[in-house]
N, C-alpha and C. Protein backbone atom coordinates (compact mmCIF):
# COMPACT_ATOMS: atom_id res chain seq x y z
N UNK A 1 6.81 -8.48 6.23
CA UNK A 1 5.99 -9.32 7.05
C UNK A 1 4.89 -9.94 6.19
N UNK A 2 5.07 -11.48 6.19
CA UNK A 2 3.67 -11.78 5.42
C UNK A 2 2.26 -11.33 6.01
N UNK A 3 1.59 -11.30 4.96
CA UNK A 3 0.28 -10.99 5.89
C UNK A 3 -1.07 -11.43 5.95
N UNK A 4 -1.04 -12.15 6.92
CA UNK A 4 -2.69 -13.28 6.58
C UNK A 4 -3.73 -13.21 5.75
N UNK A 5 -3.99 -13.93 4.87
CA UNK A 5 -4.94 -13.99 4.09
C UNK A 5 -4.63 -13.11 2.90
N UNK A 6 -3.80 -12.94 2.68
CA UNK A 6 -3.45 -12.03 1.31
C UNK A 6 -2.27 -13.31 0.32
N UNK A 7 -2.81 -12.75 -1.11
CA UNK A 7 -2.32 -14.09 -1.73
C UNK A 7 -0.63 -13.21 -2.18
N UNK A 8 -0.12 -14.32 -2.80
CA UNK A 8 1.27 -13.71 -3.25
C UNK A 8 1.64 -14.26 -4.47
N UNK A 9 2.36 -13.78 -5.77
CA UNK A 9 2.55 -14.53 -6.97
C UNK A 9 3.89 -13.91 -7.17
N UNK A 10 4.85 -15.02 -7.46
CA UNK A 10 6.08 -14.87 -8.14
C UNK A 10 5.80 -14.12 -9.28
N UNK A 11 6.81 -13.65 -9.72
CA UNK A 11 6.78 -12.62 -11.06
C UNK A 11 7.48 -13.42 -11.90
N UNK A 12 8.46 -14.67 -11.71
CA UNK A 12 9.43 -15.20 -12.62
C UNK A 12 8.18 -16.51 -13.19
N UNK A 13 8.09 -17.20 -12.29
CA UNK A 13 7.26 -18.40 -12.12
C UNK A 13 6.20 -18.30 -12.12
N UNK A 14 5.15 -17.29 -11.68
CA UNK A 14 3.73 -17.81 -11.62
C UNK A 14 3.28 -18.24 -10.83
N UNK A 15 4.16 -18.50 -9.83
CA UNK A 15 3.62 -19.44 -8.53
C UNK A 15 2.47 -18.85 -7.57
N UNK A 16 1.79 -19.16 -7.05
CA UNK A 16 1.19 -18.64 -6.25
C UNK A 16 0.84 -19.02 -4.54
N UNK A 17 0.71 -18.29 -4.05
CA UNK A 17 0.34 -19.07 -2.54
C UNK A 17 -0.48 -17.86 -1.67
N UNK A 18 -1.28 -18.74 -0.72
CA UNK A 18 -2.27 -17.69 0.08
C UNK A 18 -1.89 -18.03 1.37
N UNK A 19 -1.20 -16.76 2.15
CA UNK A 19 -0.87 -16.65 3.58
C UNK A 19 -2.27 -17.31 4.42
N UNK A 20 -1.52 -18.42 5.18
CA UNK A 20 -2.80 -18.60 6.21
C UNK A 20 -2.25 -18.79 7.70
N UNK A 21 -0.66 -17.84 7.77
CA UNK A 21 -0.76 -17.83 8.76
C UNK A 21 0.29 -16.49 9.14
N UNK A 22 0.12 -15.64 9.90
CA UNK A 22 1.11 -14.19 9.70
C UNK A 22 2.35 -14.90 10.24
N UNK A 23 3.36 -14.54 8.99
CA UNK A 23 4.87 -14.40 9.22
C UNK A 23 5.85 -13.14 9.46
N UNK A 24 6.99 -13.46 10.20
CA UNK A 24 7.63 -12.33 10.66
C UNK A 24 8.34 -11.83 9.09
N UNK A 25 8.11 -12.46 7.95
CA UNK A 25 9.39 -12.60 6.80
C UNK A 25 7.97 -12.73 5.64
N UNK A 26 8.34 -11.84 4.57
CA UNK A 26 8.11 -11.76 3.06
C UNK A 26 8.23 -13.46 2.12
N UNK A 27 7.06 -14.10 1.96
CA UNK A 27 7.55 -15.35 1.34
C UNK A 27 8.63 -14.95 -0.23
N UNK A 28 9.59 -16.06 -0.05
CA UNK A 28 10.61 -15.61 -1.20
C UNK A 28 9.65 -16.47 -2.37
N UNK A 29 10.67 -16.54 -3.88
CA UNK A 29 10.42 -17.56 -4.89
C UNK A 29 11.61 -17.33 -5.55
N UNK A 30 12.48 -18.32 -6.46
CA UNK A 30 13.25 -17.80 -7.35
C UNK A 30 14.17 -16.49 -6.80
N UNK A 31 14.72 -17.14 -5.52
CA UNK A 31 15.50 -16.07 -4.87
C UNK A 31 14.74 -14.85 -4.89
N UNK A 32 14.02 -14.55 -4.88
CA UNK A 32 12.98 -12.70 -4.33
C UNK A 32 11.97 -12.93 -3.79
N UNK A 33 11.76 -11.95 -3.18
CA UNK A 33 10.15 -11.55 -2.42
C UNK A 33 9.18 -11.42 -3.15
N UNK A 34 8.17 -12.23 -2.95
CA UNK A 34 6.94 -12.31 -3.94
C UNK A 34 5.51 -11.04 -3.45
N UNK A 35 5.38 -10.39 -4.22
CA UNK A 35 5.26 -9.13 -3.96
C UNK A 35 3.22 -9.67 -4.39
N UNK A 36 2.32 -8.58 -3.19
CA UNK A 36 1.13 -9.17 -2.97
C UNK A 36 0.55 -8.98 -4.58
N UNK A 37 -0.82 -9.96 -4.78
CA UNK A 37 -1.09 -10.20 -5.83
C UNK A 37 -2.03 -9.30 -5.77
N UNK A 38 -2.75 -8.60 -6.81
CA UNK A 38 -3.69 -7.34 -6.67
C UNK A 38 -5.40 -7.68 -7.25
N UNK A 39 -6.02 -7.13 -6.89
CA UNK A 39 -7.26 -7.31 -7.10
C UNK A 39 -7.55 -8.37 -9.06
N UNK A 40 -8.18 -9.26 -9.02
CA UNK A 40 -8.65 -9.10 -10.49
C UNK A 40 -9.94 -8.20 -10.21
N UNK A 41 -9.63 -7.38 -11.94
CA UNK A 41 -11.10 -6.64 -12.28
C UNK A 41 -12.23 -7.51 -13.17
N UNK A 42 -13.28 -6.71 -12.34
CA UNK A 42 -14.56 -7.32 -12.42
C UNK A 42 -15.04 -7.06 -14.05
N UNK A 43 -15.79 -7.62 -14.96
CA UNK A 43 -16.32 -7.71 -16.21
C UNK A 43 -17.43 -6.34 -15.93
N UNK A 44 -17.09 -5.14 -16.85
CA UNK A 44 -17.98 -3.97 -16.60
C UNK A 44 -19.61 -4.99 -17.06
N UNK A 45 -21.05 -4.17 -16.68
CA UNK A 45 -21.79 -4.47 -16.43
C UNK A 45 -22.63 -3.45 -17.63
N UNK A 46 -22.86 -3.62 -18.86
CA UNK A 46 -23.13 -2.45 -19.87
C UNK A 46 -24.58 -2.43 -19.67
């Protein structure tokens, strides 16, 4: 199930896209399910 507001990036391509609306279905790319994109980390603070 896509899920609103969570972004998604192909693993072959790079592609990216941000759910803005909930789907019953996993957005594909390059024939597969583009699996959610994960936090970037923040620059430690020394």
């Amino acid at each position: 199930m896509g899920e609103l507001g969570k972004r998604y990036e192909c693993e072959d391509c790079g592609t990216e896209i941000l759910c803005t609306k909930a789907a019953e279905t996993i957005p594909e790319c390059c024939g597969k399910e583009m699996p959610i994109k994960g936090a970037r980390e923040l620059p430690s603070s020394d």
